[in-house]
PDB file of N, CA and C in Angstrom:
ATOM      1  N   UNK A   1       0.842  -1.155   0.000  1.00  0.00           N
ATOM      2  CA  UNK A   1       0.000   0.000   0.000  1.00  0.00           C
ATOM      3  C   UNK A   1       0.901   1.237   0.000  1.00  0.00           C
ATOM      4  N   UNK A   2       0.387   1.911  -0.679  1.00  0.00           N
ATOM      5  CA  UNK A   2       1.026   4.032  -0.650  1.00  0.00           C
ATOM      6  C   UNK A   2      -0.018   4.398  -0.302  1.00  0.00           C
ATOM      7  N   UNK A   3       0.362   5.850   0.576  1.00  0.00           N
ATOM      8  CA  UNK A   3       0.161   7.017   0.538  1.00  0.00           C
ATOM      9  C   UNK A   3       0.673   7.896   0.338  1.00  0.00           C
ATOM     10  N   UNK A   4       0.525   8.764  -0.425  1.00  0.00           N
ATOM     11  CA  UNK A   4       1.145  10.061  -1.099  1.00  0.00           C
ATOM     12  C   UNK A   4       0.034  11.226   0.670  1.00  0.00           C
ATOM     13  N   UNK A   5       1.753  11.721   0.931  1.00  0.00           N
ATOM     14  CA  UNK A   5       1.699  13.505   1.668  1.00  0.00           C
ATOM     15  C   UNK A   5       2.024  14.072   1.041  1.00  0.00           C
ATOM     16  N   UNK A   6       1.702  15.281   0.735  1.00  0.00           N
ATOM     17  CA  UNK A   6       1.493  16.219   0.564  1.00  0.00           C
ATOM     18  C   UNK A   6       2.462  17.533   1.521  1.00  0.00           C
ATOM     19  N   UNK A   7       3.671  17.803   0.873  1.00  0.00           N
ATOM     20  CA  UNK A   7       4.288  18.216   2.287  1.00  0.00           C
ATOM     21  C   UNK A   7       5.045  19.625   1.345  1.00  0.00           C
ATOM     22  N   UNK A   8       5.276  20.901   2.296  1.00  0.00           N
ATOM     23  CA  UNK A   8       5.938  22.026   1.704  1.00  0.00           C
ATOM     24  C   UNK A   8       7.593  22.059   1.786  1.00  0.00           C
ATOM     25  N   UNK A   9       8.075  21.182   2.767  1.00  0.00           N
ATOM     26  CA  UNK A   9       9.708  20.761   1.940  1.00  0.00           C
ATOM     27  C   UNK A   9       9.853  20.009   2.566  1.00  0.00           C
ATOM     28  N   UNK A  10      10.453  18.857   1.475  1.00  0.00           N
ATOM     29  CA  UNK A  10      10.524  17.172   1.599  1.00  0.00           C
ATOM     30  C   UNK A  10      12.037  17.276   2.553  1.00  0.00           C
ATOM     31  N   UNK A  11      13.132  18.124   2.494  1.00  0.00           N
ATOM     32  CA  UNK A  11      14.053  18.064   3.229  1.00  0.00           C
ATOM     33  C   UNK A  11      13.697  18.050   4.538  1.00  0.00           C
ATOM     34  N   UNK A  12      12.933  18.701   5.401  1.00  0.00           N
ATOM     35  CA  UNK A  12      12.251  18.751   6.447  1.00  0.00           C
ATOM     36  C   UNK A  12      11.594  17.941   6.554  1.00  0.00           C
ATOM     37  N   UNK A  13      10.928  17.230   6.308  1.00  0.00           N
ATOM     38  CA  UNK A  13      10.383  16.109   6.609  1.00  0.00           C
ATOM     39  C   UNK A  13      10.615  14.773   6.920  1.00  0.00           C
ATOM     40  N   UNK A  14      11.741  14.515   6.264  1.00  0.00           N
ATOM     41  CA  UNK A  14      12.298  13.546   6.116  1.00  0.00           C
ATOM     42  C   UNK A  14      12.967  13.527   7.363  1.00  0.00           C
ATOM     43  N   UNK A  15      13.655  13.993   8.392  1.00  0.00           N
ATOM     44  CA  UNK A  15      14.521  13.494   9.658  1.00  0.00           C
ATOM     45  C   UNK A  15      13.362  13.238  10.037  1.00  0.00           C
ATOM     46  N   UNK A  16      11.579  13.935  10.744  1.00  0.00           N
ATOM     47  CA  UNK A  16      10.665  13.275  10.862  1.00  0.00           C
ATOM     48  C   UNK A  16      10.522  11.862  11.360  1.00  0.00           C
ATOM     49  N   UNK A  17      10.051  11.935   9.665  1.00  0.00           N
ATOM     50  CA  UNK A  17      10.020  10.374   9.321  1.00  0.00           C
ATOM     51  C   UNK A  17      10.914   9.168   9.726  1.00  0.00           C
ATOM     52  N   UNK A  18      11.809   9.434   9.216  1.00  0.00           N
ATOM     53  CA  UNK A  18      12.891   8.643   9.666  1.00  0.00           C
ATOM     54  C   UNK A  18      12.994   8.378  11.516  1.00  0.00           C
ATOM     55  N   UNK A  19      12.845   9.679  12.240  1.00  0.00           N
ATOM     56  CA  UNK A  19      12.501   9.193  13.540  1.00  0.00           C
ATOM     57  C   UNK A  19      11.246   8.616  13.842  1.00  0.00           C
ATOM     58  N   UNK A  20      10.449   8.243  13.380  1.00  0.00           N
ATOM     59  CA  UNK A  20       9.521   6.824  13.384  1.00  0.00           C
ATOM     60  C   UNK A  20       9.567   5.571  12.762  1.00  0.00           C
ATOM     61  N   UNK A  21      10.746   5.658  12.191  1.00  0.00           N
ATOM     62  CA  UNK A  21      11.194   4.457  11.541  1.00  0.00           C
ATOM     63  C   UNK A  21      10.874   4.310   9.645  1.00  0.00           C
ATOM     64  N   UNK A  22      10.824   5.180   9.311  1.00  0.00           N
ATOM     65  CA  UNK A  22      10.914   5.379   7.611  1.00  0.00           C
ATOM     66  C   UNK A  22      11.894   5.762   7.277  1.00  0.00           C
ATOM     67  N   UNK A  23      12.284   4.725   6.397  1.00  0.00           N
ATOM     68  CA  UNK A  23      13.989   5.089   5.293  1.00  0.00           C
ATOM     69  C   UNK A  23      13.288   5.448   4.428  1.00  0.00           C
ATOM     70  N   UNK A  24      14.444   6.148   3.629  1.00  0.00           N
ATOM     71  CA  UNK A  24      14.882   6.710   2.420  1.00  0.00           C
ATOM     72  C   UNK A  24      14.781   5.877   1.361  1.00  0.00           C
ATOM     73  N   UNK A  25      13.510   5.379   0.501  1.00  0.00           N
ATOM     74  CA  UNK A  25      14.043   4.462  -0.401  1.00  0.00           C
ATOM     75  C   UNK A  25      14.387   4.489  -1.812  1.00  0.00           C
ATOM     76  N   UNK A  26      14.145   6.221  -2.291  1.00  0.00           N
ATOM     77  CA  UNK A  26      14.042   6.803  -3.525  1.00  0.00           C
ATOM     78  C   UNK A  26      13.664   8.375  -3.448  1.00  0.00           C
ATOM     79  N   UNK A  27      14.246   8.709  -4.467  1.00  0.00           N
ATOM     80  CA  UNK A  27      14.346  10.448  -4.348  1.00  0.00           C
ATOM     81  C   UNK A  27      14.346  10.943  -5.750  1.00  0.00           C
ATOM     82  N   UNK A  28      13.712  11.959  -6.137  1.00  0.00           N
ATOM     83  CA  UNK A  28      13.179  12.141  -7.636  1.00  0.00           C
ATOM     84  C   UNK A  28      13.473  13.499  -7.737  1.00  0.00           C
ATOM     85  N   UNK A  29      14.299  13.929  -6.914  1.00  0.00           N
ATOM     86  CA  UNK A  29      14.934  15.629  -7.190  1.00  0.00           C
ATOM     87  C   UNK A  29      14.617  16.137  -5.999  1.00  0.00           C
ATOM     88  N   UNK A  30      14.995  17.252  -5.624  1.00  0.00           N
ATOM     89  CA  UNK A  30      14.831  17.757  -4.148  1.00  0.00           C
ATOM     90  C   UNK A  30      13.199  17.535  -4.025  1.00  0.00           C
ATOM     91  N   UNK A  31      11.512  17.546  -4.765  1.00  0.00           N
ATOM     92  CA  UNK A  31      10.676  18.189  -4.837  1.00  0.00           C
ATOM     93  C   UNK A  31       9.707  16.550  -4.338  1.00  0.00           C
ATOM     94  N   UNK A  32      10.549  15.553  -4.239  1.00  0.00           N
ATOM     95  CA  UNK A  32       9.529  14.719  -4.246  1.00  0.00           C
ATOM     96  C   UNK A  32      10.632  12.757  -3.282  1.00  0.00           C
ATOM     97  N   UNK A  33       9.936  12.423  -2.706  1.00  0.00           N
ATOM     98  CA  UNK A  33      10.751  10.757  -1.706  1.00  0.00           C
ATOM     99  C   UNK A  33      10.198   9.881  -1.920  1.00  0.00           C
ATOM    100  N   UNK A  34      10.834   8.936  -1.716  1.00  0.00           N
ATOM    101  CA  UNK A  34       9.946   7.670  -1.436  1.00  0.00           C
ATOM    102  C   UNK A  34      10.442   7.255  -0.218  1.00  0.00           C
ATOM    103  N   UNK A  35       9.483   6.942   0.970  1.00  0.00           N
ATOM    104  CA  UNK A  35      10.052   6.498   1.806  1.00  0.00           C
ATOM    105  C   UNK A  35       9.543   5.018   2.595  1.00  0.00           C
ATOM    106  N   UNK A  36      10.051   3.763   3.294  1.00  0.00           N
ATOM    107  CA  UNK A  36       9.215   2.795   3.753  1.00  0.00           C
ATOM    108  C   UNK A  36       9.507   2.261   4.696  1.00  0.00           C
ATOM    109  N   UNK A  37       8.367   1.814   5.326  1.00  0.00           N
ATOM    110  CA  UNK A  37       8.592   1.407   6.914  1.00  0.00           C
ATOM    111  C   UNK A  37       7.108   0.809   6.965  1.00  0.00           C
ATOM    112  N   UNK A  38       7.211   0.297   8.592  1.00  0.00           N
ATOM    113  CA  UNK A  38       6.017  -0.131   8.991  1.00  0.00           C
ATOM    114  C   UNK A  38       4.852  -0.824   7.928  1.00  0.00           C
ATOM    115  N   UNK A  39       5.601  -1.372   6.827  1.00  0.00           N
ATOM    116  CA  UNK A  39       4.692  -2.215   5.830  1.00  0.00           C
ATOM    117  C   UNK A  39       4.102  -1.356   4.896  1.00  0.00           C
ATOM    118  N   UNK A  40       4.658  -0.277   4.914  1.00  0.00           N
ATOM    119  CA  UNK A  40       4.111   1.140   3.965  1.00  0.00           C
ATOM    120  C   UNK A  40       4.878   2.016   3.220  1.00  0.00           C
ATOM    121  N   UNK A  41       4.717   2.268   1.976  1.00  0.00           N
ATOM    122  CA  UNK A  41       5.484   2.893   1.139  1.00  0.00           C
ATOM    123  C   UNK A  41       4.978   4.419   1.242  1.00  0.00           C
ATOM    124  N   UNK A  42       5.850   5.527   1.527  1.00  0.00           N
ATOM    125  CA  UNK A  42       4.954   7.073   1.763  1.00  0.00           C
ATOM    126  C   UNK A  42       5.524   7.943   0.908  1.00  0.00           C
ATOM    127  N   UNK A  43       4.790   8.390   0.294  1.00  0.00           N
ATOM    128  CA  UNK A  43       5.637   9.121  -0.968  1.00  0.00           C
ATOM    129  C   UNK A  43       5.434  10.568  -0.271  1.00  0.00           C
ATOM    130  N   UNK A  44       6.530  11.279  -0.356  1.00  0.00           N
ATOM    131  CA  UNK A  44       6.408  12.743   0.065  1.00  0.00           C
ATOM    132  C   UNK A  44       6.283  13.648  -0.725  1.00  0.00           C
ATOM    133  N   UNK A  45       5.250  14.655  -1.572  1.00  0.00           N
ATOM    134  CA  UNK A  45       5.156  15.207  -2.882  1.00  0.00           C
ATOM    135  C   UNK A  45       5.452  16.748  -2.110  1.00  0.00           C
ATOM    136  N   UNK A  46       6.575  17.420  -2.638  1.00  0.00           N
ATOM    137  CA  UNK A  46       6.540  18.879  -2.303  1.00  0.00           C
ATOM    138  C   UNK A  46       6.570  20.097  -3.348  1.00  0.00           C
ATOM    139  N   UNK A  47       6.238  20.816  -3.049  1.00  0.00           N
ATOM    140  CA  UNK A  47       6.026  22.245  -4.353  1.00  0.00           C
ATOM    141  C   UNK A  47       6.669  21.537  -5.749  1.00  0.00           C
ATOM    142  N   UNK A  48       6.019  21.873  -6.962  1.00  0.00           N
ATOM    143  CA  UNK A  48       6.975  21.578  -7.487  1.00  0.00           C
ATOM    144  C   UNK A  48       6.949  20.184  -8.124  1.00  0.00           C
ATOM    145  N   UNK A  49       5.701  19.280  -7.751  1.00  0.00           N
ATOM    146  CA  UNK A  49       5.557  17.840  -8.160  1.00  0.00           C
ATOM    147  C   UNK A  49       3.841  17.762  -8.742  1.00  0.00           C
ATOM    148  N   UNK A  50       3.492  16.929  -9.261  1.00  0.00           N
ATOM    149  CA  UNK A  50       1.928  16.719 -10.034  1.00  0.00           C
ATOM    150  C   UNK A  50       0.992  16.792  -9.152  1.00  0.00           C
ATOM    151  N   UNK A  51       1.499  15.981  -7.974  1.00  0.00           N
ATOM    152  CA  UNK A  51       0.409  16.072  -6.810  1.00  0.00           C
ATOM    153  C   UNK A  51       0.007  17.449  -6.407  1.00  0.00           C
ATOM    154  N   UNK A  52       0.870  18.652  -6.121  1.00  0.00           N
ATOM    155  CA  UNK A  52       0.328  19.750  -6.110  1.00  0.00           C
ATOM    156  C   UNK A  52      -0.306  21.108  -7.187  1.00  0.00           C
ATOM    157  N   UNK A  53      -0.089  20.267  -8.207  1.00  0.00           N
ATOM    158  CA  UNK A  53      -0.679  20.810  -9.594  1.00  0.00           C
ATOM    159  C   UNK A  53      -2.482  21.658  -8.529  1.00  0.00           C
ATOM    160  N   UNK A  54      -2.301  22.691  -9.346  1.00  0.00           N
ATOM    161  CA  UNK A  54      -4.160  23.297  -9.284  1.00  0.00           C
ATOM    162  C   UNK A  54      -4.995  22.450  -9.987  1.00  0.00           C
ATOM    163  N   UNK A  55      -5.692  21.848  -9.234  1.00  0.00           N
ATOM    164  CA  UNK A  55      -6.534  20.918  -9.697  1.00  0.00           C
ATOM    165  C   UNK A  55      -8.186  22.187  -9.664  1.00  0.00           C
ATOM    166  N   UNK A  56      -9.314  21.544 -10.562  1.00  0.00           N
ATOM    167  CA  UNK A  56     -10.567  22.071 -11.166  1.00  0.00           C
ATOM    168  C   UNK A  56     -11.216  23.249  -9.949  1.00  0.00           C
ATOM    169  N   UNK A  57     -11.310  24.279 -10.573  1.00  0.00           N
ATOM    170  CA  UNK A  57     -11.605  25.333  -9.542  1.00  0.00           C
ATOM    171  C   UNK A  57     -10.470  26.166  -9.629  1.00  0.00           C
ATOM    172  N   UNK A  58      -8.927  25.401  -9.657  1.00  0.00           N
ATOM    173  CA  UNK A  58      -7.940  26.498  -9.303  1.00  0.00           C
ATOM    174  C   UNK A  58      -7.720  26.020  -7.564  1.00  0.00           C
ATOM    175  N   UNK A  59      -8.084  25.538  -7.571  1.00  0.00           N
ATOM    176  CA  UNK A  59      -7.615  25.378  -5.115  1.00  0.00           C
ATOM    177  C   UNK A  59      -6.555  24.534  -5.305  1.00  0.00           C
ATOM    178  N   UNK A  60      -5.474  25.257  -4.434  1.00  0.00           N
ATOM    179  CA  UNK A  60      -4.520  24.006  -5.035  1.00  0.00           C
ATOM    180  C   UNK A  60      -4.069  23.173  -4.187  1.00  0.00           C
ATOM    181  N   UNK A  61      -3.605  21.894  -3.898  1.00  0.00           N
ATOM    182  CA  UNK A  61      -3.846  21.085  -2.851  1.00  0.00           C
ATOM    183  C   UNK A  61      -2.583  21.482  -1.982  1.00  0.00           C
ATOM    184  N   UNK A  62      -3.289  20.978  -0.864  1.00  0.00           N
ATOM    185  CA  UNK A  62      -1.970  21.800   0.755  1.00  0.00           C
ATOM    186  C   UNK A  62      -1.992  20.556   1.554  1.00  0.00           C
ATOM    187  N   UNK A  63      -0.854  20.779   2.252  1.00  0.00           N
ATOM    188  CA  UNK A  63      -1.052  19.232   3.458  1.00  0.00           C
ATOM    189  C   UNK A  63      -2.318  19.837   4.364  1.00  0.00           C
ATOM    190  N   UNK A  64      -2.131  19.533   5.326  1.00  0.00           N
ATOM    191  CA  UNK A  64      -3.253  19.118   6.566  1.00  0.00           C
ATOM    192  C   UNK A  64      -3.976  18.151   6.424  1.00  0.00           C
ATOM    193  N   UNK A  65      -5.232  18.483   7.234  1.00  0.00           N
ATOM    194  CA  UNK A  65      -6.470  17.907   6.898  1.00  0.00           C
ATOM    195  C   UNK A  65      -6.673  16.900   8.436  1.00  0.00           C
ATOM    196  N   UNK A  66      -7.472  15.562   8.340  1.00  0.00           N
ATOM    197  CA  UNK A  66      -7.244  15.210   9.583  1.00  0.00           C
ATOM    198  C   UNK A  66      -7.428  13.294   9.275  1.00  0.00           C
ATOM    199  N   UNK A  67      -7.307  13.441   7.863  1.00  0.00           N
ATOM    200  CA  UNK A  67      -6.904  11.807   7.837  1.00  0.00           C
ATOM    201  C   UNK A  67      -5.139  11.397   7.880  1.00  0.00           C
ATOM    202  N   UNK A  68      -4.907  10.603   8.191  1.00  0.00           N
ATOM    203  CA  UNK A  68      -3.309  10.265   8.938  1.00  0.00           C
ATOM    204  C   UNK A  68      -3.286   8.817   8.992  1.00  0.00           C
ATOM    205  N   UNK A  69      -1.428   9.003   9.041  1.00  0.00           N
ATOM    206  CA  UNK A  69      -1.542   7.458   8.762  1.00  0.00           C
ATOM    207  C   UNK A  69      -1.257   7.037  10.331  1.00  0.00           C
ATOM    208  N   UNK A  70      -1.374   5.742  10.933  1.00  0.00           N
ATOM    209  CA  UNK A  70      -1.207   5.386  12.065  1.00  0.00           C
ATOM    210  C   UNK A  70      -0.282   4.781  12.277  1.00  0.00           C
ATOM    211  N   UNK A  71       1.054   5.113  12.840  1.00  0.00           N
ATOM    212  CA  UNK A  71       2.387   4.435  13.329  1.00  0.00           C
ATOM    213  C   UNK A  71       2.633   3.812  14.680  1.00  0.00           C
ATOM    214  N   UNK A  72       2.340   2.719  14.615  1.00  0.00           N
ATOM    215  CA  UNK A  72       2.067   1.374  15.750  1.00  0.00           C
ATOM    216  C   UNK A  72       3.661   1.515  16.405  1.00  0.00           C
ATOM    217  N   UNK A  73       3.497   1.522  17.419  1.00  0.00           N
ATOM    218  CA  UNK A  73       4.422   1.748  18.281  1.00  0.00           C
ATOM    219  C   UNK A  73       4.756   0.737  20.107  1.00  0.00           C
ATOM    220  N   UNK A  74       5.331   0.302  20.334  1.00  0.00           N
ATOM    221  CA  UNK A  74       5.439  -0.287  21.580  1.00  0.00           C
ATOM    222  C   UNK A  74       6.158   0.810  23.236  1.00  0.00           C
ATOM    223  N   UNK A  75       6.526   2.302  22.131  1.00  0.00           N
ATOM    224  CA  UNK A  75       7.207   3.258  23.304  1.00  0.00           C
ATOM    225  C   UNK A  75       6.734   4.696  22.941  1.00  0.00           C
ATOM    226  N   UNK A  76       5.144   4.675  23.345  1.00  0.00           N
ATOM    227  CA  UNK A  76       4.853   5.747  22.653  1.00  0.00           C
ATOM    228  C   UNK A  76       5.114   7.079  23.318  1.00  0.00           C
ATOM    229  N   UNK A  77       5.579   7.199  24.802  1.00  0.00           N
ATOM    230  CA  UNK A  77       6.428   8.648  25.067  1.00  0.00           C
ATOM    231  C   UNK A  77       7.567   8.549  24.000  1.00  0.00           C
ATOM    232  N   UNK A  78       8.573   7.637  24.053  1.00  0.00           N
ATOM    233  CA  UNK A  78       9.738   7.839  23.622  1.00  0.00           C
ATOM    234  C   UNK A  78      10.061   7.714  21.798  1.00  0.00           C
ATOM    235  N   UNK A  79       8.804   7.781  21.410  1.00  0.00           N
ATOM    236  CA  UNK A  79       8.394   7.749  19.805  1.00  0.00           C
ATOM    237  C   UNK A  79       8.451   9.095  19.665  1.00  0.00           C
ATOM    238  N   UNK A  80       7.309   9.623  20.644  1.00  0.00           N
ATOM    239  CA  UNK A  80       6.644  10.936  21.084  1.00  0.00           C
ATOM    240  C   UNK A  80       8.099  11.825  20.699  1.00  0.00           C
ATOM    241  N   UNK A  81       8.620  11.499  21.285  1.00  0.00           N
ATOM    242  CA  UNK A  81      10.050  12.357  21.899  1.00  0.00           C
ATOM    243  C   UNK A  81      10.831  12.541  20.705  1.00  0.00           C
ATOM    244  N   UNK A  82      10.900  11.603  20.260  1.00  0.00           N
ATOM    245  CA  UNK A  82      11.946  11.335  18.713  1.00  0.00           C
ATOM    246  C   UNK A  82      11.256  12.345  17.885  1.00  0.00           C
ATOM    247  N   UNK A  83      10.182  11.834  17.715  1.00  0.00           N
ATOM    248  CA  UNK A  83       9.499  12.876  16.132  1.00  0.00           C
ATOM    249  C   UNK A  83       9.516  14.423  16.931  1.00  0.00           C
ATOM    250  N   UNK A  84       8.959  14.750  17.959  1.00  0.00           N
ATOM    251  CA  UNK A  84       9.242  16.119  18.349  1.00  0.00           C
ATOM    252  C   UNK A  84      10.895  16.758  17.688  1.00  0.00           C
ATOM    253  N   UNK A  85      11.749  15.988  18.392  1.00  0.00           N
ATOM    254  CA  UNK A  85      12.838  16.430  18.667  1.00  0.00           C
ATOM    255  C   UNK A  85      13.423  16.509  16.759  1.00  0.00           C
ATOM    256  N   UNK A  86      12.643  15.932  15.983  1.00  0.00           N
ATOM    257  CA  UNK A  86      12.448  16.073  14.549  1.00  0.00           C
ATOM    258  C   UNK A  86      11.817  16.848  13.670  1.00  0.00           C
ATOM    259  N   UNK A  87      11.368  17.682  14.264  1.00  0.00           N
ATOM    260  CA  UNK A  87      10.612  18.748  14.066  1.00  0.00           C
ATOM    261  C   UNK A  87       8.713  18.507  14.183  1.00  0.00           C
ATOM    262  N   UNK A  88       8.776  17.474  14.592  1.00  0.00           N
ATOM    263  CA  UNK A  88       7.496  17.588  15.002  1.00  0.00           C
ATOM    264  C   UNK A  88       6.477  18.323  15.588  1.00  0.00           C
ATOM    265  N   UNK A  89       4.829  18.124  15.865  1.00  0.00           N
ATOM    266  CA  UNK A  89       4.447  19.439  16.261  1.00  0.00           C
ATOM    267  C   UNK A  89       3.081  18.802  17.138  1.00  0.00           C
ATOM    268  N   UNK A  90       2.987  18.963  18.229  1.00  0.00           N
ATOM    269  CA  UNK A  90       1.654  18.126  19.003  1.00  0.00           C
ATOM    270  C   UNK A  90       0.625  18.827  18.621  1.00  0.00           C
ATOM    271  N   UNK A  91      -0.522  17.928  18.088  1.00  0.00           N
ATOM    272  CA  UNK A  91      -1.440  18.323  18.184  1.00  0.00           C
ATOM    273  C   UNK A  91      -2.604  17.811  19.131  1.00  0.00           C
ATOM    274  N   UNK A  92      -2.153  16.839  19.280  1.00  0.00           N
ATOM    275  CA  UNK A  92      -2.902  16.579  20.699  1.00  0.00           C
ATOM    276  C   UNK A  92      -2.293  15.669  21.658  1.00  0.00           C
ATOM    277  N   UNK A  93      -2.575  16.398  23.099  1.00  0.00           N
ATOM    278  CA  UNK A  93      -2.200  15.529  24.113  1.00  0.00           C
ATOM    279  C   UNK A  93      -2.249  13.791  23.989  1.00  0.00           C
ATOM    280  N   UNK A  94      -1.534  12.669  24.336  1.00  0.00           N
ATOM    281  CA  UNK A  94      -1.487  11.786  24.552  1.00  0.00           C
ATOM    282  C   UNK A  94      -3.230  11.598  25.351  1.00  0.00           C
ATOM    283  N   UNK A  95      -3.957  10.154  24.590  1.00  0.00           N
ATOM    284  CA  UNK A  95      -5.601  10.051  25.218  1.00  0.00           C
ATOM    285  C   UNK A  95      -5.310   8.624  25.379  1.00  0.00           C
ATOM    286  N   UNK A  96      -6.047   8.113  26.368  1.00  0.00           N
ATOM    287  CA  UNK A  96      -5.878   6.667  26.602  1.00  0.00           C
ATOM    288  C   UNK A  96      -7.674   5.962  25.531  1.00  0.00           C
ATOM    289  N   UNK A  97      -7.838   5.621  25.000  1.00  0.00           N
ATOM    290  CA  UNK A  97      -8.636   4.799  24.902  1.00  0.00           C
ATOM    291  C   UNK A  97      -9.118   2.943  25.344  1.00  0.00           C
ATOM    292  N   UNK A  98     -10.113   2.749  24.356  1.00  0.00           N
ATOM    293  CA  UNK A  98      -9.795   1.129  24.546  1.00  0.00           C
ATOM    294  C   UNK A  98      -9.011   0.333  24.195  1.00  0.00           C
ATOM    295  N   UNK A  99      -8.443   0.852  23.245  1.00  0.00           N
ATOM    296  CA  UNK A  99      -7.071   0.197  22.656  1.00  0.00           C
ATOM    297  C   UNK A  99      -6.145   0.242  23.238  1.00  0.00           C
ATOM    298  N   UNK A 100      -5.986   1.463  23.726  1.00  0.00           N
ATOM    299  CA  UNK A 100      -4.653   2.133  23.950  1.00  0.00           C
ATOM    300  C   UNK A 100      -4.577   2.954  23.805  1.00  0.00           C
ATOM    301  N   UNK A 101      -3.187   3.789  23.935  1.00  0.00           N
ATOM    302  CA  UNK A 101      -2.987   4.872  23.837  1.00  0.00           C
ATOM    303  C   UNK A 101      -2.193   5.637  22.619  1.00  0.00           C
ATOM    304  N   UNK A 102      -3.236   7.108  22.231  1.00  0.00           N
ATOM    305  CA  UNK A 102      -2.623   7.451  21.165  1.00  0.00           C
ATOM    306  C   UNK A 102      -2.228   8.727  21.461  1.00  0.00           C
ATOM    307  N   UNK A 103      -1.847   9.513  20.472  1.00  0.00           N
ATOM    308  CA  UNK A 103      -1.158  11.108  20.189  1.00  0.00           C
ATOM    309  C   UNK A 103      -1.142  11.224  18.815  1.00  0.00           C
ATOM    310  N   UNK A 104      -1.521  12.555  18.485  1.00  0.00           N
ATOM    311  CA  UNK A 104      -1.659  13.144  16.871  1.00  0.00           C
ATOM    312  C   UNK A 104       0.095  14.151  16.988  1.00  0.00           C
ATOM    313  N   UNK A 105       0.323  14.169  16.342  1.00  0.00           N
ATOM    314  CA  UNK A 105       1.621  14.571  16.147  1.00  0.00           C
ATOM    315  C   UNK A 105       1.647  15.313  14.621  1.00  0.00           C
ATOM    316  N   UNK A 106       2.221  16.397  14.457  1.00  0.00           N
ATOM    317  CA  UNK A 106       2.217  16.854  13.031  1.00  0.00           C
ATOM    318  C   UNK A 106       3.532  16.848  12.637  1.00  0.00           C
ATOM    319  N   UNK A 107       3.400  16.489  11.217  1.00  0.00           N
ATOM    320  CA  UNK A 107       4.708  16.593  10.542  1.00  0.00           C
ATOM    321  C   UNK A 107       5.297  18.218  10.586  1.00  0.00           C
ATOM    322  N   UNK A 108       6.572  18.125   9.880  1.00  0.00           N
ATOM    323  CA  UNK A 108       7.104  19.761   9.724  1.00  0.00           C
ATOM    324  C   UNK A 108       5.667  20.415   8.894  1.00  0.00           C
ATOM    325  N   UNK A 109       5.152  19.894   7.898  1.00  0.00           N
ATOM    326  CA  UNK A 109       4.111  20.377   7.095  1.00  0.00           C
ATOM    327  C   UNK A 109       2.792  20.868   7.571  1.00  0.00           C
ATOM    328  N   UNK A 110       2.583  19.826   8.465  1.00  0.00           N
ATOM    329  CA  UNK A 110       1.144  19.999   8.929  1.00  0.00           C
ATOM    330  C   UNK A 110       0.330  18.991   8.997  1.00  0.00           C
ATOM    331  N   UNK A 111       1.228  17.928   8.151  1.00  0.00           N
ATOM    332  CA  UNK A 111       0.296  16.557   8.114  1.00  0.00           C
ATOM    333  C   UNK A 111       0.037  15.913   9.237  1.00  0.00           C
ATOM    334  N   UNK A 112      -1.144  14.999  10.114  1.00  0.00           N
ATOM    335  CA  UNK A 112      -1.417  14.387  11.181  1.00  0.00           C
ATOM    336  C   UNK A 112      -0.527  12.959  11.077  1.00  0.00           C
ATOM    337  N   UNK A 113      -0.215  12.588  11.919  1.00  0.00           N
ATOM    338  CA  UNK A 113       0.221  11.415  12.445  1.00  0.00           C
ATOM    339  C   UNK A 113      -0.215  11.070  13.636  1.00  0.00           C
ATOM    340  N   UNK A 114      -1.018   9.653  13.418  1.00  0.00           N
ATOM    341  CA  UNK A 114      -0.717   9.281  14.651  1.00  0.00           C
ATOM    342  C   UNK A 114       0.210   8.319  15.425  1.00  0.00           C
ATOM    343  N   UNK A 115       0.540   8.519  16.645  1.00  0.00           N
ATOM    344  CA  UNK A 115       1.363   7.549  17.183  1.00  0.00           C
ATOM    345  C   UNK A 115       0.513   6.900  18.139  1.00  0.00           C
ATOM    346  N   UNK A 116       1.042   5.239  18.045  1.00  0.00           N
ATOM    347  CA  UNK A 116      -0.369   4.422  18.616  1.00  0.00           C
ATOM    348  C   UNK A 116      -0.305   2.926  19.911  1.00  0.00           C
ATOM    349  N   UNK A 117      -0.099   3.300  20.639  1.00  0.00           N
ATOM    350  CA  UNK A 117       0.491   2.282  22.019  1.00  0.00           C
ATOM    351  C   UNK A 117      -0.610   1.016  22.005  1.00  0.00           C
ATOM    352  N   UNK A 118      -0.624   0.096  21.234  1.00  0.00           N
ATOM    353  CA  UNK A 118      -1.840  -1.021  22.007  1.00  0.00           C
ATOM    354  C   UNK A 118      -1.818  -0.856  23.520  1.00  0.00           C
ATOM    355  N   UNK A 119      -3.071  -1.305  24.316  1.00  0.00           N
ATOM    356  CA  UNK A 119      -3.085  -1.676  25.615  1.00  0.00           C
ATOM    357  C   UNK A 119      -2.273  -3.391  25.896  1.00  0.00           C
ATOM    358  N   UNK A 120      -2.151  -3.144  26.452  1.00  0.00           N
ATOM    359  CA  UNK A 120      -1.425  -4.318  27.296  1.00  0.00           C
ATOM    360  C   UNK A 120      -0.094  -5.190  25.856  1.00  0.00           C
TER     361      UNK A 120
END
């Protein structure tokens, strides 16, 4: 499986990533990555690539939003800690649910991540 982000510079992003466990697996000019981990291929599209072309209307596509991919984790303070210290950006406090425990975390861009602790 891919997902293509949507991100405003792939150089920044990338230490990120990599502190959750995504390598480097391809690079298509400064503007665009391939990166894989966790059973997932994530393509990083920045200024400058098709994905951000003005699509019908003229609106032209931006990261955010609030779908994200979910990065399964067994140390989720010390995940927490890594992607911060990567330029990461909290967007929400650590919540315990029934599962477990999660945290939304933003990329340098803006994109959501979550980081995701099973219970027990």
């Amino acid at each position: 499986m891919t997902v293509r982000y949507l991100v405003d510079d792939v150089d920044a992003a990338l230490p990120f990533y990599r502190a959750l466990g995504f390598r480097l697996a391809d690079r298509w000019g400064p503007p665009f990555a391939v990166l894989k981990g966790k059973g997932l291929t994530l393509w990083l599209a920045g200024p400058g690539t098709s994905a951000r072309k003005k699509v019908a209307g003229g609106t032209p596509p931006v990261p955010g939003g609030w779908n994200r991919i979910v990065v399964e984790t067994r140390e989720l303070d010390a995940t927490l800690a890594k992607a911060m210290a990567a330029g990461g950006k909290l967007r929400s406090r650590p919540i315990t649910g029934p599962g477990g425990r999660q945290v939304l975390v933003d990329d340098p861009s803006g994109n959501p991540v979550e980081l995701f602790e099973a219970r027990g």
